[in-house]
N, C-alpha and C. Protein backbone atom coordinates (compact mmCIF):
# COMPACT_ATOMS: atom_id res chain seq x y z
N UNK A 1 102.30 106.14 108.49
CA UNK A 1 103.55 105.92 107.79
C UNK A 1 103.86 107.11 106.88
N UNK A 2 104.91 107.47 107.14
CA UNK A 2 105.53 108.41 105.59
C UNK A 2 105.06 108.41 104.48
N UNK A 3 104.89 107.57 103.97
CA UNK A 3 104.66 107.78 102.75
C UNK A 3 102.58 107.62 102.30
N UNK A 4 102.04 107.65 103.23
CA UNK A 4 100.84 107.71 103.62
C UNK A 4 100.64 109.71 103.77
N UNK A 5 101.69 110.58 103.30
CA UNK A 5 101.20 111.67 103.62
C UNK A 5 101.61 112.34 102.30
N UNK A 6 101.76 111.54 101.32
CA UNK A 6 102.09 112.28 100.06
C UNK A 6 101.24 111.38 98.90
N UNK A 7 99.99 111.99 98.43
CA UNK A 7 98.81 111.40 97.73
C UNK A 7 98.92 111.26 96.22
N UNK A 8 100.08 111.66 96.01
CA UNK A 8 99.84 111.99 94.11
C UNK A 8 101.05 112.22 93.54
N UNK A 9 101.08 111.92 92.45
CA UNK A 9 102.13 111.95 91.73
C UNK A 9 102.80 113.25 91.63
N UNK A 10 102.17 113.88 91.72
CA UNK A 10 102.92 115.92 91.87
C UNK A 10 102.98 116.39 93.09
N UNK A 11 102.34 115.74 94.06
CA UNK A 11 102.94 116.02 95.21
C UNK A 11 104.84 115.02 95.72
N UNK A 12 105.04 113.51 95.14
CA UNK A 12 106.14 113.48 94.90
C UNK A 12 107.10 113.92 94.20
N UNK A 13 107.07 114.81 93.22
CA UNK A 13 107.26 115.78 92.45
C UNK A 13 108.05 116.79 93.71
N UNK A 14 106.67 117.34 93.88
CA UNK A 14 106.71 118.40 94.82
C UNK A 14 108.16 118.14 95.63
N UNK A 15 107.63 116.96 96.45
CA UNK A 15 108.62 116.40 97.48
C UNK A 15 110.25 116.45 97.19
N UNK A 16 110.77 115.86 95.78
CA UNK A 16 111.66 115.19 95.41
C UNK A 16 112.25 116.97 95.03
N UNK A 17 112.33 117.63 94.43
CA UNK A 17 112.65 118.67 94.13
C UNK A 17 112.61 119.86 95.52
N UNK A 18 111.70 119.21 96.28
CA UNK A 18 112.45 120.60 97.41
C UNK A 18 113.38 119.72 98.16
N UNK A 19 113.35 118.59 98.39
CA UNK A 19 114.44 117.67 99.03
C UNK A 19 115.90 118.64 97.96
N UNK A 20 116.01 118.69 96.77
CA UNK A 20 116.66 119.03 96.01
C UNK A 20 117.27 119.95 96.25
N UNK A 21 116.26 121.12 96.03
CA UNK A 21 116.40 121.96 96.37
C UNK A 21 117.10 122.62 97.98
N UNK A 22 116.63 121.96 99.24
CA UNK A 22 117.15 122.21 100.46
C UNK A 22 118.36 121.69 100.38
N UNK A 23 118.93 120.62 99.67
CA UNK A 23 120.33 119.74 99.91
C UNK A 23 121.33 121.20 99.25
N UNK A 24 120.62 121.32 97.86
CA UNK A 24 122.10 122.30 97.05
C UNK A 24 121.68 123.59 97.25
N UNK A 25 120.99 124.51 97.88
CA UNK A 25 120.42 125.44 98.27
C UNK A 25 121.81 125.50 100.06
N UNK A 26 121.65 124.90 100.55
CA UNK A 26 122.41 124.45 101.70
C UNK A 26 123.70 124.76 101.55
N UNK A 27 123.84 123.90 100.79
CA UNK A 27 125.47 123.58 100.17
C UNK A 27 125.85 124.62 99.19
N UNK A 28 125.05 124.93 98.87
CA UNK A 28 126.25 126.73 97.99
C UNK A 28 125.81 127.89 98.93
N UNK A 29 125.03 127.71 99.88
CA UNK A 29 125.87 128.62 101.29
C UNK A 29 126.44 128.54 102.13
N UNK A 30 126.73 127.27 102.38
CA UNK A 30 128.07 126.94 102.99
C UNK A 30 129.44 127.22 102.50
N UNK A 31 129.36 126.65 100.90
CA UNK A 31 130.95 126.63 100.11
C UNK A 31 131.48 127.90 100.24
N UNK A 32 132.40 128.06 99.23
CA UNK A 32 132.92 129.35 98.92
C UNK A 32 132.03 129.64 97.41
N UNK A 33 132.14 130.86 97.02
CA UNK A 33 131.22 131.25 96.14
C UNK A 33 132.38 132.01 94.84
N UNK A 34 131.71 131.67 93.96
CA UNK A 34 132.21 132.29 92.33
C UNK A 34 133.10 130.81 91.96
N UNK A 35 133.05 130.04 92.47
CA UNK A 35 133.69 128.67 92.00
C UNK A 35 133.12 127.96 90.98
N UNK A 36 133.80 126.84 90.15
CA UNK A 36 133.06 126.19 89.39
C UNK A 36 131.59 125.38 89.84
N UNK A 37 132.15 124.62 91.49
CA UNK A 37 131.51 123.73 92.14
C UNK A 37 130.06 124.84 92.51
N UNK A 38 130.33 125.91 92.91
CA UNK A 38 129.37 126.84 93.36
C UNK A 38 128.30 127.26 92.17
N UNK A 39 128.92 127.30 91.36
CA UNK A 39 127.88 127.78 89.70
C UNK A 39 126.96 126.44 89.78
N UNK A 40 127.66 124.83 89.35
CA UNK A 40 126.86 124.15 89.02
C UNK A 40 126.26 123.52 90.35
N UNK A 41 126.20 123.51 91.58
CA UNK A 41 125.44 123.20 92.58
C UNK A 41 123.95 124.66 92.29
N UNK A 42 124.86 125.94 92.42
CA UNK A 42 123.59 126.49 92.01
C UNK A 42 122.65 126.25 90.82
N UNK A 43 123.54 126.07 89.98
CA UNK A 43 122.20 125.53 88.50
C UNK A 43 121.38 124.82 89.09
N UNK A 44 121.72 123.20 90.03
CA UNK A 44 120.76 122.41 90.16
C UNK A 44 119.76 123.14 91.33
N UNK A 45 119.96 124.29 92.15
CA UNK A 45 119.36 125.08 93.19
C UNK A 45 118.40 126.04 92.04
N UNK A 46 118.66 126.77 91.12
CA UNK A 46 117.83 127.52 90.87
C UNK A 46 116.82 126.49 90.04
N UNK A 47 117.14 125.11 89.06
CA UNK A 47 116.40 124.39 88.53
C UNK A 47 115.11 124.14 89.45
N UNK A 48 116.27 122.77 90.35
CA UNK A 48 114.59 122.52 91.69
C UNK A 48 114.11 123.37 92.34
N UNK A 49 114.28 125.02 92.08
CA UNK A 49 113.37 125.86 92.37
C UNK A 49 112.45 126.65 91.52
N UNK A 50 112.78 126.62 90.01
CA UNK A 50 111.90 126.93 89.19
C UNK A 50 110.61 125.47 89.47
N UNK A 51 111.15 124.20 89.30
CA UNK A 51 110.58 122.95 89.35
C UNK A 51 109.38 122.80 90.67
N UNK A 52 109.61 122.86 91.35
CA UNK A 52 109.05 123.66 92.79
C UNK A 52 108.37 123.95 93.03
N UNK A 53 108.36 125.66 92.30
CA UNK A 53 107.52 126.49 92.66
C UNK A 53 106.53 126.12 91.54
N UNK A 54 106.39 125.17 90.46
CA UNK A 54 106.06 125.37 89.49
C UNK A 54 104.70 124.58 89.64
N UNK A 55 105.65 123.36 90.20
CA UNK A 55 104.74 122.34 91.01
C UNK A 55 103.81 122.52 92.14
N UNK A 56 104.08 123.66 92.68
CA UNK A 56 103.11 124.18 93.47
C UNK A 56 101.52 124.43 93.53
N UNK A 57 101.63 125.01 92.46
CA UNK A 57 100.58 125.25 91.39
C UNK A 57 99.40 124.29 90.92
N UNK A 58 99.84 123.19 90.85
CA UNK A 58 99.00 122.22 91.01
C UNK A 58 98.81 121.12 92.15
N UNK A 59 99.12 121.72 93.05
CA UNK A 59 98.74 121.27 94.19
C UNK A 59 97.58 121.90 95.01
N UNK A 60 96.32 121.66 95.17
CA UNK A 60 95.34 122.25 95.55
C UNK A 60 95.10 121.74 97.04
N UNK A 61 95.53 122.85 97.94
CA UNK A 61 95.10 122.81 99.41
C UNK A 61 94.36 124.28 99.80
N UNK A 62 93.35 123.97 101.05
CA UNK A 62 92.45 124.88 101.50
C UNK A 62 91.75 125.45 100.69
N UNK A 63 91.65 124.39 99.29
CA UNK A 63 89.69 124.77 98.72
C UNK A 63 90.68 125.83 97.62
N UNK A 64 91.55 125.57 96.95
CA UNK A 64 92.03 126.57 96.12
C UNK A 64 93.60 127.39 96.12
N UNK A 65 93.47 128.33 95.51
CA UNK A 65 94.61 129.51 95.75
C UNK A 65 94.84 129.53 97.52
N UNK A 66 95.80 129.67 97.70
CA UNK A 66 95.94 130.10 98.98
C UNK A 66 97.30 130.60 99.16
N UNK A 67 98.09 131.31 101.01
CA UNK A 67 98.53 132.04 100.96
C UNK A 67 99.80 130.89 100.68
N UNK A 68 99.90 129.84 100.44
CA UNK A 68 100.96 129.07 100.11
C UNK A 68 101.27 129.39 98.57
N UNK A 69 100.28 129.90 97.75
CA UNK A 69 100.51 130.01 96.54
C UNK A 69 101.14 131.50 96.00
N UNK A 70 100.72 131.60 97.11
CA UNK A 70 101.36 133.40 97.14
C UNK A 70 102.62 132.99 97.58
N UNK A 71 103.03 132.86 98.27
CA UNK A 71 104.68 132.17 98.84
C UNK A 71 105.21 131.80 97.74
N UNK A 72 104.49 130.71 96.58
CA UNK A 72 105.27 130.18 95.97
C UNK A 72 105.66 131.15 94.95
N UNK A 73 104.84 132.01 95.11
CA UNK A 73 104.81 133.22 93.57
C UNK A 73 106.39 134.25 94.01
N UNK A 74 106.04 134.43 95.91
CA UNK A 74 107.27 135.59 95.83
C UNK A 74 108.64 134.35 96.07
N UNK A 75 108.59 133.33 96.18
CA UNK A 75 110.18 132.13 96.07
C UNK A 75 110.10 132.14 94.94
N UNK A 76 109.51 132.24 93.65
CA UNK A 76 110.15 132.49 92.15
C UNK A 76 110.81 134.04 91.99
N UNK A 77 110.02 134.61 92.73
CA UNK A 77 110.56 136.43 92.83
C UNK A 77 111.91 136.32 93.07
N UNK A 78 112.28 135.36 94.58
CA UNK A 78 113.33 135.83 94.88
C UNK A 78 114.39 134.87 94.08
N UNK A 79 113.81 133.73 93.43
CA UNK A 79 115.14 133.04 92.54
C UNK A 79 115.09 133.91 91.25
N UNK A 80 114.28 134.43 90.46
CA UNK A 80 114.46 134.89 89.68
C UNK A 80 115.27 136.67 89.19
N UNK A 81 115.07 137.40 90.71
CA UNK A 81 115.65 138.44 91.37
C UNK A 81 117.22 138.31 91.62
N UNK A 82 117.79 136.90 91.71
CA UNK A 82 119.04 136.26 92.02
C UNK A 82 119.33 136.46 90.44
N UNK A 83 118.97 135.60 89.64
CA UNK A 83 119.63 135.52 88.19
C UNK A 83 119.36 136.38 87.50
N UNK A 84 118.08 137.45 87.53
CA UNK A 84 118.27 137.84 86.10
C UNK A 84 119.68 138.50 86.07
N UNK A 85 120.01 139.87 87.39
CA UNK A 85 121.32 140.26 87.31
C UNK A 85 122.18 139.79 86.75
N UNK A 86 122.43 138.64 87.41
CA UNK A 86 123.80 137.90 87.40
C UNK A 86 123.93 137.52 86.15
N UNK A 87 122.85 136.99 85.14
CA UNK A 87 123.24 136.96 83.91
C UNK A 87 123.38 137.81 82.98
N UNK A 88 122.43 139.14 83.42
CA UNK A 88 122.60 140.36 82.76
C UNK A 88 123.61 141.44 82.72
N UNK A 89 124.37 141.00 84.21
CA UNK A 89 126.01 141.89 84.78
C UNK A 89 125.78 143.22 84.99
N UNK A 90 124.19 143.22 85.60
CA UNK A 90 123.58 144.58 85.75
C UNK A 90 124.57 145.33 86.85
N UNK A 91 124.56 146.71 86.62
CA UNK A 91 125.36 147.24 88.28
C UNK A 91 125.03 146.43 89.62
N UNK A 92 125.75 146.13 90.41
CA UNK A 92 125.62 145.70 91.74
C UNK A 92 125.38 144.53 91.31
N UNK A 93 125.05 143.18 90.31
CA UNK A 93 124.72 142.23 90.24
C UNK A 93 124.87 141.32 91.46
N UNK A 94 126.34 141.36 92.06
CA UNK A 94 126.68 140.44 92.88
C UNK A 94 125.41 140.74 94.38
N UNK A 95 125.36 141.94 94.63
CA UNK A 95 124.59 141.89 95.86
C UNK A 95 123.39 141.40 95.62
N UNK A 96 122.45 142.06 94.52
CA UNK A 96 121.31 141.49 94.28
C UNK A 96 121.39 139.76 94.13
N UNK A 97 122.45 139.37 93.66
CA UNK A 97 122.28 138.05 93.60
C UNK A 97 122.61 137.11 94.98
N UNK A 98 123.33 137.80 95.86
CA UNK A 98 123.32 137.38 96.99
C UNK A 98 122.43 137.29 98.26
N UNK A 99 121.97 138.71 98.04
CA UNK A 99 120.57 138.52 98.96
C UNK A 99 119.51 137.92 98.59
N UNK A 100 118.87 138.10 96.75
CA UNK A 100 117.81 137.03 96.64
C UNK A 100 118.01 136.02 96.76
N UNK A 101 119.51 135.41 96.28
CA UNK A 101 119.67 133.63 96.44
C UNK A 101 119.46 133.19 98.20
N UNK A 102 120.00 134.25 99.27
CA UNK A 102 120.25 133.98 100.44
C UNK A 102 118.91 134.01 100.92
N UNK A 103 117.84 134.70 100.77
CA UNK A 103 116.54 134.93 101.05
C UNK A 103 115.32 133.71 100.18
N UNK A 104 115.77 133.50 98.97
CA UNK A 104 115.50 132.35 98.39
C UNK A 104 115.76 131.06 99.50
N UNK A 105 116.96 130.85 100.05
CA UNK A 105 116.98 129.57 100.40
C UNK A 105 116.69 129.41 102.02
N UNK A 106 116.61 131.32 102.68
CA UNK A 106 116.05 131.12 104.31
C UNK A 106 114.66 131.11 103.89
N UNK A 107 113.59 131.82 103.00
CA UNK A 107 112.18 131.16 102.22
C UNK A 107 112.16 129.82 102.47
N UNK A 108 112.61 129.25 101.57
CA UNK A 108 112.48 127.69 101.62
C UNK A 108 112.50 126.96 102.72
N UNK A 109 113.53 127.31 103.75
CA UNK A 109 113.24 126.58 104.65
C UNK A 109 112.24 127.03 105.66
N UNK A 110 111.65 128.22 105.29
CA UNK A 110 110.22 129.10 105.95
C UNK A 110 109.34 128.01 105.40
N UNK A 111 109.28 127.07 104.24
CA UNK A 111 108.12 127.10 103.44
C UNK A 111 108.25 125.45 104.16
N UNK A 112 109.29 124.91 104.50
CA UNK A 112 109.65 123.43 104.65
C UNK A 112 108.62 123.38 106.56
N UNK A 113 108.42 124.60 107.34
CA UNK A 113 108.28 124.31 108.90
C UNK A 113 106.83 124.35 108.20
N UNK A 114 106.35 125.08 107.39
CA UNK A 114 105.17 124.98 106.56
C UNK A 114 104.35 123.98 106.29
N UNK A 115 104.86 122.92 105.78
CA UNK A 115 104.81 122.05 105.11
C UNK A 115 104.49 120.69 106.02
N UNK A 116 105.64 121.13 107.14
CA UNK A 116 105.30 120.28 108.15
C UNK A 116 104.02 120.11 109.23
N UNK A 117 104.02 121.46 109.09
CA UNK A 117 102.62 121.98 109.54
C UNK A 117 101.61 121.33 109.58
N UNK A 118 101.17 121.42 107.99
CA UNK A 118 100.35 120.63 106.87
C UNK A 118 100.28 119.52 107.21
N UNK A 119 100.95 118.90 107.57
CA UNK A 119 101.40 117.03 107.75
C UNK A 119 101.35 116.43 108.72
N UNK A 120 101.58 117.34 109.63
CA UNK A 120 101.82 117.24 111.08
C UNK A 120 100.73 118.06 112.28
N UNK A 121 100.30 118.50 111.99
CA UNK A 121 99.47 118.85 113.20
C UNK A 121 97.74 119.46 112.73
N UNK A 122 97.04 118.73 113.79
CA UNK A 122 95.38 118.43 113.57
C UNK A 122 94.60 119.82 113.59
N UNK A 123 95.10 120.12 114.21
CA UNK A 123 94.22 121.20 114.78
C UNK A 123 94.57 122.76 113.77
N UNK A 124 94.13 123.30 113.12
CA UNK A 124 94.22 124.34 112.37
C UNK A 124 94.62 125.99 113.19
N UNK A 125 94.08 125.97 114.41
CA UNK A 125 94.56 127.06 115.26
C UNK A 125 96.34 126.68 116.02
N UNK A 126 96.12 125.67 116.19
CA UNK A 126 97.76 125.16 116.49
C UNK A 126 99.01 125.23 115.46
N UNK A 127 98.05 125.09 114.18
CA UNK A 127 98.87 125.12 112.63
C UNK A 127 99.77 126.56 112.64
N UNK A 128 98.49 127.27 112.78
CA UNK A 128 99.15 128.61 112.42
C UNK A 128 100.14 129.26 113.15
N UNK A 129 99.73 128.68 114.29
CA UNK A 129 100.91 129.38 115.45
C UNK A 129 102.48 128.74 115.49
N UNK A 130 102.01 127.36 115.35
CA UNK A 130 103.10 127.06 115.04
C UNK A 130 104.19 127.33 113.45
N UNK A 131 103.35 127.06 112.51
CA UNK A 131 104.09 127.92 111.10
C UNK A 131 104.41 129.45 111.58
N UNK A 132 103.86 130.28 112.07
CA UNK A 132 104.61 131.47 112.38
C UNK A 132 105.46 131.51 113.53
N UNK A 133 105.74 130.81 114.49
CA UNK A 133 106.62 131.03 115.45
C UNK A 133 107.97 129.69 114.74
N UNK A 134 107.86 128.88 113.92
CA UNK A 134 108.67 128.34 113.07
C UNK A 134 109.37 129.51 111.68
N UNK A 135 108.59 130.23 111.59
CA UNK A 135 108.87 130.90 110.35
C UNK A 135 109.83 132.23 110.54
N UNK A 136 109.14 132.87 112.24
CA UNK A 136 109.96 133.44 112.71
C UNK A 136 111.03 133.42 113.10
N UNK A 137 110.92 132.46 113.78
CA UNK A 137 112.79 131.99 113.83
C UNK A 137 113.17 131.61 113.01
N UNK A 138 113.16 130.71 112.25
CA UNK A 138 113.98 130.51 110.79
C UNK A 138 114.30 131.91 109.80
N UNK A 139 113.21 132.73 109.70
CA UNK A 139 113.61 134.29 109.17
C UNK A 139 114.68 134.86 110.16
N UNK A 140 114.31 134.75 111.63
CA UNK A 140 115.61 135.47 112.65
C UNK A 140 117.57 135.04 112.36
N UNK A 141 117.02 133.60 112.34
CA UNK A 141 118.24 132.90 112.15
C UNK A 141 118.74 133.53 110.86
N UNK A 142 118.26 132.90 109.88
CA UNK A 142 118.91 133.60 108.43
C UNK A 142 119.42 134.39 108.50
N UNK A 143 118.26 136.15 108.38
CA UNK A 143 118.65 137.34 108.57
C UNK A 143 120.35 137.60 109.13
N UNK A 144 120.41 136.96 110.15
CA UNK A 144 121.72 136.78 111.12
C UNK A 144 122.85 136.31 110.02
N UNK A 145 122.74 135.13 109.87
CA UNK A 145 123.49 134.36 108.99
C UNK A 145 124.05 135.00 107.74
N UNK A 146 122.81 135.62 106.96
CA UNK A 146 122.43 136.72 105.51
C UNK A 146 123.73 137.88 106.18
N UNK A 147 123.16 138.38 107.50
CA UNK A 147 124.48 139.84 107.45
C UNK A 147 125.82 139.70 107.53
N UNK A 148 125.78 138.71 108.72
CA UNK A 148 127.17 138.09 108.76
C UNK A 148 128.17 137.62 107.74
N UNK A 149 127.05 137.11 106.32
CA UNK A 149 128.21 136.80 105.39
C UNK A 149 128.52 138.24 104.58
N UNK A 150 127.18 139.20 104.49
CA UNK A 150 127.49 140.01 103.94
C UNK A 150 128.73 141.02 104.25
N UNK A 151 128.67 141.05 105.22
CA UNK A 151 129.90 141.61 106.33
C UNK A 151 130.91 141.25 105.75
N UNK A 152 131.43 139.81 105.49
CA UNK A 152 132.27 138.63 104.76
C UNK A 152 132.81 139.70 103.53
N UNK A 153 131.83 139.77 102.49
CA UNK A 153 131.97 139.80 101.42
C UNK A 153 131.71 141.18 101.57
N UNK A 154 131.73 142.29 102.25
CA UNK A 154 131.92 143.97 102.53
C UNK A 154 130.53 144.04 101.69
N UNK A 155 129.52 143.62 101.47
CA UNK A 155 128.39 143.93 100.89
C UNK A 155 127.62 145.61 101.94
N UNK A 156 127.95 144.92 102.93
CA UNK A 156 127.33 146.28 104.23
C UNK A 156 128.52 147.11 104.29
């Protein structure tokens, strides 16, 4: 059963905030952007991703630190790579904030085929192949998605 694969109170944590996170992460790359609706969908996107990654941290799989914890270290890189600009109105702000937020949220869903991984399949040599041939395409797709809007917005 479902809920037989989430053991602890910070792993629902965990859960409830990337659910969060994937819903408004989603949805302010779909919308149109510099809007009111777009600012505060992102607040709640960069929140359940500080929340997140934070929570990560105390989640102990494979005997310790692992390369999931490293993931979680460069998905604060790339949300935090998104805002400092944008609040600072550094030169170029808008691009930097577009590619880390856009790379922030094709991450996440790198980290979600991940996850499933974890949950879903027995065998540890099957794990890996499958998280990287999941990760790869989800990075392919994005990337695609990432130029195309940039194109949009004359960023290229």
């Amino acid at each position: 059963m479902f809920v037989d694969i989430i053991d602890s109170n910070i792993g629902w944590f965990h859960f409830i905030t990337s659910i969060l996170a994937m819903l408004s992460g989603t949805i302010v790359l779909l919308n149109k952007k510099g809007t009111m609706f777009h600012k505060r969908t992102g607040y709640v996107y960069v929140t359940s991703m500080l929340l997140l990654n934070i929570s990560s941290f105390f989640i102990v799989n494979f005997g310790g630190f692992s390369l999931f914890h490293f993931f979680a270290i460069a998905s604060l890189a790339t949300v935090l790579g998104a805002i400092i600009p944008t609040i600072r109105r550094v030169k170029n702000w808008f691009q930097y904030h577009f590619y880390f937020m856009s790379w922030s949220v094709v991450g996440l869903y790198c980290a979600f085929w991940a996850e499933v991984g974890t949950r879903f399949v027995n065998n540890m040599a099957d794990f890996w192949w499958m998280v990287a041939l999941a990760t790869g395409i989800t990075g392919y797709i994005g990337s695609r998605i990432i130029n195309r809007e940039a194109k949009k917005l004359k960023l290229k």
